[in-house]
Protein backbone atom coordinates (compact mmCIF):
# COMPACT_ATOMS: atom_id res chain seq x y z
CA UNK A 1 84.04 -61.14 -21.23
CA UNK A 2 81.15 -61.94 -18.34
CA UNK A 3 82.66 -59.06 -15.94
CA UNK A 4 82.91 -56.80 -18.51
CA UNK A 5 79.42 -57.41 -20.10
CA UNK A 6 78.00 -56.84 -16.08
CA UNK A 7 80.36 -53.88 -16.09
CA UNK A 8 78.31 -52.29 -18.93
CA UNK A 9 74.99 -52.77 -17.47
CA UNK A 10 75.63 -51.83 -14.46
CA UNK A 11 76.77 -48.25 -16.00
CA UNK A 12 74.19 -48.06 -18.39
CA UNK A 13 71.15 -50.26 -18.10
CA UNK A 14 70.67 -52.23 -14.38
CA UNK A 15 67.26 -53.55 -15.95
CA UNK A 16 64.82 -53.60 -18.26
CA UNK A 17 61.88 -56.18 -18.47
CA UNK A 18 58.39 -56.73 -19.47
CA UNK A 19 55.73 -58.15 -17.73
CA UNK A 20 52.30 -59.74 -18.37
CA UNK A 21 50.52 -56.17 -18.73
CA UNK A 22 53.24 -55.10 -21.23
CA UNK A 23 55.24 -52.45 -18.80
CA UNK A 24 58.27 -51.83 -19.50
CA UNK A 25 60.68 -51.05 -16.50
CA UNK A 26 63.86 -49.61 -16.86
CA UNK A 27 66.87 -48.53 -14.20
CA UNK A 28 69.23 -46.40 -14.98
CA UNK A 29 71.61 -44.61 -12.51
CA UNK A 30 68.61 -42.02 -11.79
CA UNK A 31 65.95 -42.78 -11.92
CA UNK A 32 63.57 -45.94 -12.47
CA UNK A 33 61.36 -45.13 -15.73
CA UNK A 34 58.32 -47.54 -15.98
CA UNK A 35 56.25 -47.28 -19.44
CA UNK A 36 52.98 -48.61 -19.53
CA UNK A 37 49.83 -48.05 -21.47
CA UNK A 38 49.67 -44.52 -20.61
CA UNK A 39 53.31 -43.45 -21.78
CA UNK A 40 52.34 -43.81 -25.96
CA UNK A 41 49.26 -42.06 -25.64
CA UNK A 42 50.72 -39.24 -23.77
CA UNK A 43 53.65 -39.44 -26.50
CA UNK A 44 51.01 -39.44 -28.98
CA UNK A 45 49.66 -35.83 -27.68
CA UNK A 46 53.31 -34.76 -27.28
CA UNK A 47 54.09 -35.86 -30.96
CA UNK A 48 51.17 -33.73 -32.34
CA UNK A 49 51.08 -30.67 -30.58
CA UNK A 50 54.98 -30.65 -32.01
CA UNK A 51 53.74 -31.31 -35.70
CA UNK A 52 52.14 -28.56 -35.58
CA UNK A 53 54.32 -26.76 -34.15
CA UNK A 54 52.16 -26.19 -30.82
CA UNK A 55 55.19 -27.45 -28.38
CA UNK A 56 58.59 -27.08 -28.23
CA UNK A 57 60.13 -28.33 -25.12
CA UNK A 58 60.53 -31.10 -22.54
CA UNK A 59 58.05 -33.08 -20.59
CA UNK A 60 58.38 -35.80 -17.57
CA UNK A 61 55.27 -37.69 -16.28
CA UNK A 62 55.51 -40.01 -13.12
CA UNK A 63 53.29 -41.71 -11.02
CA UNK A 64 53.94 -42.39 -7.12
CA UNK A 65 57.77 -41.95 -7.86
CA UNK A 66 58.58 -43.80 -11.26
CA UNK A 67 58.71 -41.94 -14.38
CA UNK A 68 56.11 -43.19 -16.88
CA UNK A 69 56.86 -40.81 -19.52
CA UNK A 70 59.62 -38.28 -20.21
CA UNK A 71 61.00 -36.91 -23.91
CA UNK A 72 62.58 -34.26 -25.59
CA UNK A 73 60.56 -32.10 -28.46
CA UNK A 74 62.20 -29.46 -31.01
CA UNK A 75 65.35 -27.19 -30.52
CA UNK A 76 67.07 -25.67 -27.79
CA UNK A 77 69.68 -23.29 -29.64
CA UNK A 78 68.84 -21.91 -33.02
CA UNK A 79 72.20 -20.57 -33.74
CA UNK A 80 73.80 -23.87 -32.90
CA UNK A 81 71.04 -25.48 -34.31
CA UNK A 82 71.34 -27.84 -30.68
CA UNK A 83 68.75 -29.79 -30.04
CA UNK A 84 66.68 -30.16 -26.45
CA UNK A 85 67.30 -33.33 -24.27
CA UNK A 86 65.96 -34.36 -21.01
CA UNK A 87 68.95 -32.85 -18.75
CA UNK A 88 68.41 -29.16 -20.66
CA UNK A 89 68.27 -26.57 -18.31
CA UNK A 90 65.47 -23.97 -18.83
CA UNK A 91 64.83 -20.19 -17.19
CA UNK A 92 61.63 -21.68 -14.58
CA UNK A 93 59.87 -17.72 -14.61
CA UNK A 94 57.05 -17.74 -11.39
CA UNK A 95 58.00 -21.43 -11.18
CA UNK A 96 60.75 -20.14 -9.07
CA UNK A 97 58.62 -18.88 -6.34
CA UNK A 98 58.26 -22.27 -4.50
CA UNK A 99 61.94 -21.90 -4.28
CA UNK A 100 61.90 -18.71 -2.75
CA UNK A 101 58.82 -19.67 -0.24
CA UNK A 102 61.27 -22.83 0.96
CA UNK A 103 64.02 -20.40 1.42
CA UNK A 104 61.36 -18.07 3.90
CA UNK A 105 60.15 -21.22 5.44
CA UNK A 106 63.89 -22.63 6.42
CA UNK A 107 65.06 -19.28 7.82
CA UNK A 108 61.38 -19.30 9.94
CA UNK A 109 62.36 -22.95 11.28
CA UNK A 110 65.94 -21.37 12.22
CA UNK A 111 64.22 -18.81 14.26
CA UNK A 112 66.13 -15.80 11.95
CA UNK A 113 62.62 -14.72 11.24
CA UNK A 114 58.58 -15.23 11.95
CA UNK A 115 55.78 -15.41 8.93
CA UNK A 116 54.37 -12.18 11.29
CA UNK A 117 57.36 -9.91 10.77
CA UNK A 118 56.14 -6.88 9.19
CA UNK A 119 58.37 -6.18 6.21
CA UNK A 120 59.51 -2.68 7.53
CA UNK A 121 61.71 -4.95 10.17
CA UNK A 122 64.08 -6.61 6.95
CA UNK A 123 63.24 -3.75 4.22
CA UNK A 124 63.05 -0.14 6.21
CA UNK A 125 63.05 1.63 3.42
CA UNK A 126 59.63 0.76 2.60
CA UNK A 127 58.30 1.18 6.16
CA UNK A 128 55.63 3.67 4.85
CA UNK A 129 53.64 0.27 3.95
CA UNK A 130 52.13 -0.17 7.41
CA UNK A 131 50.66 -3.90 8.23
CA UNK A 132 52.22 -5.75 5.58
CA UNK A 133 53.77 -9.10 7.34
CA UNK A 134 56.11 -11.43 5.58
CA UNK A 135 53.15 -14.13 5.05
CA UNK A 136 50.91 -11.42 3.09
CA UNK A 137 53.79 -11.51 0.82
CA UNK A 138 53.89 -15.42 0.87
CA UNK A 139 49.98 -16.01 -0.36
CA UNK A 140 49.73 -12.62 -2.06
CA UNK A 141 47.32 -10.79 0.09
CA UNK A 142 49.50 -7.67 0.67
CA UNK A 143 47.88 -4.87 -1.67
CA UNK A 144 51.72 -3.74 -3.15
CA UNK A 145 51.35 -2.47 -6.54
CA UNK A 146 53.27 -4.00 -9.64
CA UNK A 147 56.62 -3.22 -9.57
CA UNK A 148 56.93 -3.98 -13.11
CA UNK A 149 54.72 -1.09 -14.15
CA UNK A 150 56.38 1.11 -12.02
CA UNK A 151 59.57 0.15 -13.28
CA UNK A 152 58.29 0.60 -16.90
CA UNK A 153 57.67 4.20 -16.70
CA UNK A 154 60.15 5.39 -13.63
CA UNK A 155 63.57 3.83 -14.66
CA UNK A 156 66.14 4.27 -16.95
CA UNK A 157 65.86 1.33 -19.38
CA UNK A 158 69.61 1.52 -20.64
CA UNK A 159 70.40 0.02 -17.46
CA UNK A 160 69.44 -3.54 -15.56
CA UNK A 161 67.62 -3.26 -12.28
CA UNK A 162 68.25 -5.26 -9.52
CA UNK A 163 65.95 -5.58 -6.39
CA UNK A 164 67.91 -2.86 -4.72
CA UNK A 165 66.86 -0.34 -7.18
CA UNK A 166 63.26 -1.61 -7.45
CA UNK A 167 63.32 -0.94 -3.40
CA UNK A 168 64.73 2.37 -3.91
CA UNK A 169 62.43 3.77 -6.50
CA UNK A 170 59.19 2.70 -4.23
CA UNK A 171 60.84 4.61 -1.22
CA UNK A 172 61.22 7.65 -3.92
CA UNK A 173 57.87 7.68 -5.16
CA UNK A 174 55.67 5.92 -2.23
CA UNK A 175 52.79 3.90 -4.74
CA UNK A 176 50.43 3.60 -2.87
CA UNK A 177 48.58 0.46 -1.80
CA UNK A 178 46.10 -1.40 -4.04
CA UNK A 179 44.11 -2.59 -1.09
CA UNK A 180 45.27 -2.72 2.76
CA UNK A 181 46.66 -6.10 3.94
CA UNK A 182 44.34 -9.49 4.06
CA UNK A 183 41.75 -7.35 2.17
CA UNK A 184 42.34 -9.18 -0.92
CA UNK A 185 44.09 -11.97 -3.02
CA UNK A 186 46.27 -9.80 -5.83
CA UNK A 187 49.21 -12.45 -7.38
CA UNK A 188 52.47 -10.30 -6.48
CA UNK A 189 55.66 -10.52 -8.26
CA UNK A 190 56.62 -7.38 -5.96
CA UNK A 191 55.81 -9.38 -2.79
CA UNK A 192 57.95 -11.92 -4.29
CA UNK A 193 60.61 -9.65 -5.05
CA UNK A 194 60.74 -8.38 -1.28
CA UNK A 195 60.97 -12.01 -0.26
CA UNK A 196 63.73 -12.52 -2.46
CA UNK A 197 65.66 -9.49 -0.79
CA UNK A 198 64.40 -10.81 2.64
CA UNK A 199 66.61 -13.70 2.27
CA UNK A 200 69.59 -11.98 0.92
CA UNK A 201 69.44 -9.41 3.54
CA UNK A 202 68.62 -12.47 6.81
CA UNK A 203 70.86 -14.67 5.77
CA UNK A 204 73.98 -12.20 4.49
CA UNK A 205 74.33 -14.28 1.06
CA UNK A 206 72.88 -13.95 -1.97
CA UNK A 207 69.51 -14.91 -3.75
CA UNK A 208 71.75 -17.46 -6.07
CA UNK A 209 74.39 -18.68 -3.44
CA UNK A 210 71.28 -18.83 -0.66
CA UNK A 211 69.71 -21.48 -2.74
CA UNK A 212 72.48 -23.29 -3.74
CA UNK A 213 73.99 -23.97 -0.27
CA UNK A 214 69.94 -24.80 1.09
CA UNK A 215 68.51 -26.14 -1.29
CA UNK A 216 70.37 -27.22 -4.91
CA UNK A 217 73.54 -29.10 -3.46
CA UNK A 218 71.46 -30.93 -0.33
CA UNK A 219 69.85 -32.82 -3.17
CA UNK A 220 71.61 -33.42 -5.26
CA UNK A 221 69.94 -30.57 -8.08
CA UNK A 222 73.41 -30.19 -9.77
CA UNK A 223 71.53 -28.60 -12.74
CA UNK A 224 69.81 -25.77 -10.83
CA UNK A 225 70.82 -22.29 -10.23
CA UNK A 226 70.23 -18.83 -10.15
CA UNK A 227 70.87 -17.30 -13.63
CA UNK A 228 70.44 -13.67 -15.16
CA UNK A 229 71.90 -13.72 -18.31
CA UNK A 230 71.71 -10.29 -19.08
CA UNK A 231 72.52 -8.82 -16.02
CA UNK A 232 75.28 -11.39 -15.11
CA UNK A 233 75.94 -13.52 -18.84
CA UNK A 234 78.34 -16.64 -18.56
CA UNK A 235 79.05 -19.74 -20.24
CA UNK A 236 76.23 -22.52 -19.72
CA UNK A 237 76.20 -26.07 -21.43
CA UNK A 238 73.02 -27.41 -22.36
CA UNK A 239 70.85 -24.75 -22.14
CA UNK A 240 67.52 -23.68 -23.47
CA UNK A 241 67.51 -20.58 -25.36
CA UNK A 242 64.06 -18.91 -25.27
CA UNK A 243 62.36 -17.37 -28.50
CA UNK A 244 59.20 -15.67 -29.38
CA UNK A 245 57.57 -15.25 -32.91
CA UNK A 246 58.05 -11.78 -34.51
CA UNK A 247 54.83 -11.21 -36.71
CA UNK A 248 56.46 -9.23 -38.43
CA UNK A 249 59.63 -10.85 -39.40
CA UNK A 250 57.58 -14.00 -39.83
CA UNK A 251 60.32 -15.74 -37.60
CA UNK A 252 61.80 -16.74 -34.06
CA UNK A 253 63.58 -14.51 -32.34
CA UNK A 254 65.29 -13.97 -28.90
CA UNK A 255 63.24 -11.40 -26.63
CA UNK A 256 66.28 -9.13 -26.36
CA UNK A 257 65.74 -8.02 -30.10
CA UNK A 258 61.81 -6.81 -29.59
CA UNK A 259 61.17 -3.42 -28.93
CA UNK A 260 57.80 -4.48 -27.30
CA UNK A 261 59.96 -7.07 -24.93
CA UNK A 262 62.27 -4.41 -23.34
CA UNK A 263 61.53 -5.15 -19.40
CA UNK A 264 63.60 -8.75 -20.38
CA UNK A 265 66.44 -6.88 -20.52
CA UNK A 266 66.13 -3.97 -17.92
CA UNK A 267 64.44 -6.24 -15.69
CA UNK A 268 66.84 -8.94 -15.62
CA UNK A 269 68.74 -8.25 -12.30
CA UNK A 270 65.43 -9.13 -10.41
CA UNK A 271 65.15 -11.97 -8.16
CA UNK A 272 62.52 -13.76 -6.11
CA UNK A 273 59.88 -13.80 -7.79
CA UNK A 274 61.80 -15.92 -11.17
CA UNK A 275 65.40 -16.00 -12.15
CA UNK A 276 65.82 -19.73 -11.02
CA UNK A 277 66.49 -22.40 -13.76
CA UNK A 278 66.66 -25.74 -13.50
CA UNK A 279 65.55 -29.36 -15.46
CA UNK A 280 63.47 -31.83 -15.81
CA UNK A 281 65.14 -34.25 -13.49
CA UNK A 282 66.00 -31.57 -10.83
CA UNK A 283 62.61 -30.75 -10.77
CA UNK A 284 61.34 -34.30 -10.27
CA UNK A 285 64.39 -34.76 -6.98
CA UNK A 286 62.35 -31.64 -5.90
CA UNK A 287 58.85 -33.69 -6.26
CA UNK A 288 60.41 -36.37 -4.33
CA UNK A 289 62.19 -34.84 -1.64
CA UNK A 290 58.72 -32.76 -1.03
CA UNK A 291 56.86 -35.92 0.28
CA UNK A 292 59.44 -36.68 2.43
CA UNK A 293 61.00 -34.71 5.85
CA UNK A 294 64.81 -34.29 4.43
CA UNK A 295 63.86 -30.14 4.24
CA UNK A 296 60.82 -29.80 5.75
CA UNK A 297 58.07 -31.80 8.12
CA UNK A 298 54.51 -32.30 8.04
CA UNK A 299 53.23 -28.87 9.77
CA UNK A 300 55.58 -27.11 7.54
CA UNK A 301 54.01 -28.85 4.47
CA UNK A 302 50.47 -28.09 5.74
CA UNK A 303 51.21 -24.25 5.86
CA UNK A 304 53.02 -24.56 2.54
CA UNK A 305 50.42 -26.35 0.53
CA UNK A 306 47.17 -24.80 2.47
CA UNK A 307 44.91 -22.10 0.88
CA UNK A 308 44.78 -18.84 2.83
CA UNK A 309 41.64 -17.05 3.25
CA UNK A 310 41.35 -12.99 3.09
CA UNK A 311 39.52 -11.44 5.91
CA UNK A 312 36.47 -11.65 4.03
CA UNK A 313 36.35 -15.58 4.16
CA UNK A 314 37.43 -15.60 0.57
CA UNK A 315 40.00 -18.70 -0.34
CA UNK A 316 42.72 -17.43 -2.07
CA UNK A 317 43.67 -20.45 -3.85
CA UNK A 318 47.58 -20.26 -2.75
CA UNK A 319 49.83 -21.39 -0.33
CA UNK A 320 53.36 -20.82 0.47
CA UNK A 321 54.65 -20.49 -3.66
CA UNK A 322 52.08 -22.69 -4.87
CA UNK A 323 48.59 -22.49 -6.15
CA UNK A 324 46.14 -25.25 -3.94
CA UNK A 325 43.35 -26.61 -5.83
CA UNK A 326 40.60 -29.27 -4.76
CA UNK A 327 38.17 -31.37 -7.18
CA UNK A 328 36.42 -34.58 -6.71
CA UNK A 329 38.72 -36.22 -9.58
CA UNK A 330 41.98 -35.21 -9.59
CA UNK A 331 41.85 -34.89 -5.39
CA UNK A 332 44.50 -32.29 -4.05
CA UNK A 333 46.61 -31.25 -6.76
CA UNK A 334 49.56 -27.96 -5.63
CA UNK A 335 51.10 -26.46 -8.35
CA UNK A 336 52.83 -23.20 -10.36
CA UNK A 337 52.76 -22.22 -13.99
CA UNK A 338 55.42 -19.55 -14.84
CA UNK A 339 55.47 -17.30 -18.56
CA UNK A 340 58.70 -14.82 -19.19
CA UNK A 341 60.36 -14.45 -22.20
CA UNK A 342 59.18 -17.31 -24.32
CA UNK A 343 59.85 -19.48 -21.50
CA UNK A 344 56.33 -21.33 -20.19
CA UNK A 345 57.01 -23.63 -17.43
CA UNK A 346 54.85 -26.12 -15.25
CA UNK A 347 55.72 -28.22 -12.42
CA UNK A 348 51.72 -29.91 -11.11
CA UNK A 349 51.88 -31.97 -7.81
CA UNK A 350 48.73 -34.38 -7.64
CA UNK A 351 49.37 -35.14 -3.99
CA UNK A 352 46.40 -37.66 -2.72
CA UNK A 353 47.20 -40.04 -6.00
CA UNK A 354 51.14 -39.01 -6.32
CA UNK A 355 51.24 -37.85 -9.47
CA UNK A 356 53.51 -35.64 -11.22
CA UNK A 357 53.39 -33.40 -14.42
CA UNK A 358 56.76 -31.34 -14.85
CA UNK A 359 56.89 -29.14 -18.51
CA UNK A 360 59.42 -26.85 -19.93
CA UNK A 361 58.95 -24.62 -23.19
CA UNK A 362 61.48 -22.39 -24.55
CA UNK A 363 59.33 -21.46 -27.65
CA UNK A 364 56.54 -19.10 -27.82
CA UNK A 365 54.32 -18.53 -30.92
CA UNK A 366 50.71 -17.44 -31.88
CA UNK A 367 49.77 -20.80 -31.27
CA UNK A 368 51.88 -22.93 -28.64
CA UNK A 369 49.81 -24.80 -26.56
CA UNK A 370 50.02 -26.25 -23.13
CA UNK A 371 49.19 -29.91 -23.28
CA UNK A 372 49.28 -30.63 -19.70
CA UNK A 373 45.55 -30.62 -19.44
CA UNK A 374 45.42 -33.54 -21.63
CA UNK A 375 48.12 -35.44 -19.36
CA UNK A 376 45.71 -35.25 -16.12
CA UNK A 377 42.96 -36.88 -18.95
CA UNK A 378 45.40 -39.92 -19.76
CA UNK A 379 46.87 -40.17 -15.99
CA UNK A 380 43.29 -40.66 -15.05
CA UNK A 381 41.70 -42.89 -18.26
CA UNK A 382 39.53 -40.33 -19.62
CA UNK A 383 39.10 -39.97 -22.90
CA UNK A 384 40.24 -36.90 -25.09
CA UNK A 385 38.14 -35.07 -26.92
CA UNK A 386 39.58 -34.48 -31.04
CA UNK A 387 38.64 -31.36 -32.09
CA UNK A 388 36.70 -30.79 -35.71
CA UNK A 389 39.64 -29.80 -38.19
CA UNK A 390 39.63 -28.89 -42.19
CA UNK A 391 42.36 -29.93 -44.58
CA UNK A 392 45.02 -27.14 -45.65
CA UNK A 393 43.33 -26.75 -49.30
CA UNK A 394 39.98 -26.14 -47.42
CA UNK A 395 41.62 -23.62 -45.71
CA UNK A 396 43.65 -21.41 -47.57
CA UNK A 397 40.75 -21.24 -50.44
CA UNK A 398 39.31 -18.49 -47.76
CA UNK A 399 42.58 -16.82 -47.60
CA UNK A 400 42.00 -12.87 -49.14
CA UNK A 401 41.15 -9.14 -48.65
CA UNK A 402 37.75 -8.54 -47.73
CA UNK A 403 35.60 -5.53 -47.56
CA UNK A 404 32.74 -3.73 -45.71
CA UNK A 405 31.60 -0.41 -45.81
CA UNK A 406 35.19 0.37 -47.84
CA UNK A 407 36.96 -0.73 -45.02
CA UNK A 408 39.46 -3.98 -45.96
CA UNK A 409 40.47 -6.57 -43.96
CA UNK A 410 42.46 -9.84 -44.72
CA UNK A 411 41.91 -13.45 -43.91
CA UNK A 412 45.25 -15.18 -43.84
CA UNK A 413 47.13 -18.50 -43.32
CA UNK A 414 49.52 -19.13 -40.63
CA UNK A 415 50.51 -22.39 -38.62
CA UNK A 416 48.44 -24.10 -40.61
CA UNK A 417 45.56 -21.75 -39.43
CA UNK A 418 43.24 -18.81 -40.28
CA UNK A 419 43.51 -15.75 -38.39
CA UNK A 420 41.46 -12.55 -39.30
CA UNK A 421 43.69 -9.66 -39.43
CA UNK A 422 46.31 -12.00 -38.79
CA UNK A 423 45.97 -11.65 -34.83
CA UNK A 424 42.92 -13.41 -34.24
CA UNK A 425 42.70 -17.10 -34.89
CA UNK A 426 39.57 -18.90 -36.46
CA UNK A 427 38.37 -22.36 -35.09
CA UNK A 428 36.70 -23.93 -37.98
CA UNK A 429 33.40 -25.76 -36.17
CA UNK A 430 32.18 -26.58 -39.67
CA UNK A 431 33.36 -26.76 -43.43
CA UNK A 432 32.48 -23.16 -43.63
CA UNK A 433 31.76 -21.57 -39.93
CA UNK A 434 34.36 -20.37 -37.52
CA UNK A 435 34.95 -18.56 -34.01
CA UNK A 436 37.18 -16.72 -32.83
CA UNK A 437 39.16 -18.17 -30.51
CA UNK A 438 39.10 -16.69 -27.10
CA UNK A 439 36.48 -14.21 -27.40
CA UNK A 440 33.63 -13.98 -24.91
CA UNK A 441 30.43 -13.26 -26.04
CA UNK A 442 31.20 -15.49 -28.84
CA UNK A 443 32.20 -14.50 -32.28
CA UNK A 444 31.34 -16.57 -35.27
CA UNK A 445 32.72 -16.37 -38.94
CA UNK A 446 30.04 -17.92 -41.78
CA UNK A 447 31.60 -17.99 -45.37
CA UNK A 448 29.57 -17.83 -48.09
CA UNK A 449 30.16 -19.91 -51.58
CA UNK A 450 29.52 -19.29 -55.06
CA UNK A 451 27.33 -21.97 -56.92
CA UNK A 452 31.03 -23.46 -57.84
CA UNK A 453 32.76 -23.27 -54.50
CA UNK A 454 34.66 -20.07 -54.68
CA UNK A 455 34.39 -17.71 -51.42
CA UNK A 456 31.72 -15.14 -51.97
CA UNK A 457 32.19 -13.58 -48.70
CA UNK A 458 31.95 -13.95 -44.97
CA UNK A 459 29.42 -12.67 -42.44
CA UNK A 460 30.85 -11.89 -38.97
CA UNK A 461 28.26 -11.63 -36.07
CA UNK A 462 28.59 -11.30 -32.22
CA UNK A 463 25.19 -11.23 -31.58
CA UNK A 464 24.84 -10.17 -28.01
CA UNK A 465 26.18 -7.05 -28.75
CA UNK A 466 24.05 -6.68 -31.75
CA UNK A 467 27.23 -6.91 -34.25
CA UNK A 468 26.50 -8.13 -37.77
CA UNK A 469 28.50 -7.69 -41.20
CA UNK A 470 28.96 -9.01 -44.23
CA UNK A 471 32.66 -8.66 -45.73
CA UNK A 472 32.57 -8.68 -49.63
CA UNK A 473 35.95 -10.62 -51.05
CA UNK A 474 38.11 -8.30 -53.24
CA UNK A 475 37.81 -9.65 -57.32
């Protein structure tokens, strides 16, 4: 009975202790989780941004290598009605151009190519673009227009384009240049794109299988791969599927089935600049192994996480597939944010204190909310501000049609929220004034009352631009 009880923990649970500060520390066969004071309030944020139905998705939270804080919020599968947990895979969007920097930087240490290539050497077909190297594409400072726009109005949307045919419509039509080379900082999912073929074409394997034998199996990132499900659809177990919210339908649904979300689809065969998915623990293996010299050493680190300036002295605020950023609190911090097709994705490096931020959402609505910025307040004990909120029944007794100058408009309820016109949402900063949220010069909402509390009507005003109305509510 003894060997089999040590049996069991050994499998399951090695540990799992408090001590005099109340942490918790647990071992599993992973990765060492260690709660402390800072994992309930960050559940606490977690828990109410998915009451209200402001997150759906997975979060992990770790100081210098242990895992304070990691859950599971809200569905992955709607048809299956499956729910998210912490090995779910997820679509990564721009989060997947760190992956394809590393791939550039290991084929650079191999010698099979130089950061001052011009492109024209890998991708001739393109060599009209004169002075474009491979690390203008790298920090975004190469002046290629959007291929994505290009794409929109120049290719035949019943099929899916691959990089191939992205390359082959720009040698067609020559765009030209939105600025020459170094001139500027312009974030480039065509520069990534090219980078994505520059590996394919230097190494003579694939985007997908490139990765995999580089970078996925090395360490051990047995969830992460290259995945188009449109363009190549297969089988995969525990896997996010993303939604948006139709307005419309009043309702979830997958991208594929919105008119207005058609580049998903005939977009999907693009790599390089997204396409990679992976998980929450992958992605924290990929923290790790980044402090360390298992892939890369420390010059090759200083180029990647550096900011490059343009040749007017301007920082661009990127390095190598990451975004660099410097404040007197949070220190050096590298990270990438990524947004495609109701995925929103976050992996945030605090390298001088080691701490890591790493959130997936496969749910996109009118109001989902990214609550990483409180994390960095609890990882450093500051205190959150709560923002001024009204009960429901104060709420919805401004719901109606309202009128000016025989025009009508309608206040409505939503998420548990005004909106005006039901597009733009109203921040209640008293019981009866509201802005708009998002809206620069500022745009305030007053309601008026009857003598017993019924909405008279509302006066809108923006008043640097001199706008002021009074909307009547229809009897």
């Amino acid at each position: 009975m003894k060997k089999l009880i040590i049996l069991l923990t050994a499998l399951f649970v090695v540990v799992a202790c408090k001590n005099k500060d109340n942490t918790k520390i647990t071992t599993d066969n992973k990765f060492e989780v260690v709660e402390n004071a800072k994992t309930q309030r960050l559940d606490s944020v977690y828990s109410a941004h998915f009451e209200r139905n402001e997150f759906n998705g997975n979060i992990l939270v770790a100081e210098k290598g242990k895992i304070i804080f990691q859950k599971s919020y809200g569905i992955a599968n709607e048809e299956n009605n499956e729910n998210l947990n912490i090995e779910t895979s997820f679509e990564l969007a721009s989060v997947s151009k760190q992956f394809t920097a590393m791939g550039i930087v290991q084929l650079q240490k191999e010698g099979r190519l130089s950061y001052n290539d011009s492109i024209d050497k890998y991708v001739p077909e393109l060599k009209f673009y004169k002075g474009i190297t491979i690390k203008n594409l790298l920090v975004h400072t190469g002046g290629l227009p959007d291929y994505m726009s290009i794409m929109d109005t120049n290719w035949d949307k019943s099929k899916i384009a691959t990089n191939e045919d992205v390359i082959e419509i720009f040698a067609k039509l020559k765009p030209e240049k939105d600025f020459e080379p170094n001139q500027k900082y312009s974030y480039s999912n065509t520069g990534y794109l090219l980078l994505g073929t520059i590996i394919e074409r230097v190494s003579g394997q694939s985007f997908g299988d490139y990765l995999k034998e580089k970078i996925f199996e090395p360490l051990e990132m047995d969830n992460s791969f290259v995945y188009r499900r449109r363009y190549n659809p297969k089988k995969i177990d525990n896997y996010a599927q993303a939604y948006i919210y139709s307005d419309s339908l009043k309702r979830n649904i997958v991208p594929d089935d919105s008119p207005e979300e058609d580049y998903v689809v005939f977009l999907d065969g693009i790599v390089g600049d997204g396409m990679v998915n992976s998980n929450l623990h992958d992605l924290f293996k990929w923290d790790r192994v980044l402090y360390g010299n298992e892939l890369i050493n420390a010059d090759d680190k200083k180029l990647i996480f550096s900011s490059y300036p343009t040749e007017n002295k301007e920082e661009t605020g990127y390095g190598f597939g990451w975004f660099v950023r410097n404040d007197s609190l949070y220190g050096k911090r590298v990270l990438h944010t990524g947004r495609w097709a109701g995925y929103l994705t976050i992996i945030e490096r605090h390298i001088d204190t080691d701490k890591t931020i790493i959130q997936l959402i496969n749910i996109e609505n009118k109001i989902t909310t990214s609550p990483a910025k409180y994390v960095r307040k609890i990882l450093y004990e500051q205190p959150i501000e709560i923002p001024f909120s009204l009960p429901e029944e104060v709420l919805k007794k401004y719901i109606g049609t309202y009128i000016w100058n025989g025009r009508e408009t309608e206040i409505t309820f939503e998420f548990g929220r005004l909106w005006d016109s039901g597009q733009y949402e109203l921040k209640p900063i008293s019981k009866t004034k509201f802005v708009i949220i998002g809206f620069r010069p500022e745009v305030s909402f007053t309601f008026n009352l009857n003598d017993d509390g019924s909405v008279k009507s509302y006066r809108v005003q923006q008043k640097e631009n001199n706008i002021d109305k009074t909307y009547i509510r229809k009897k």
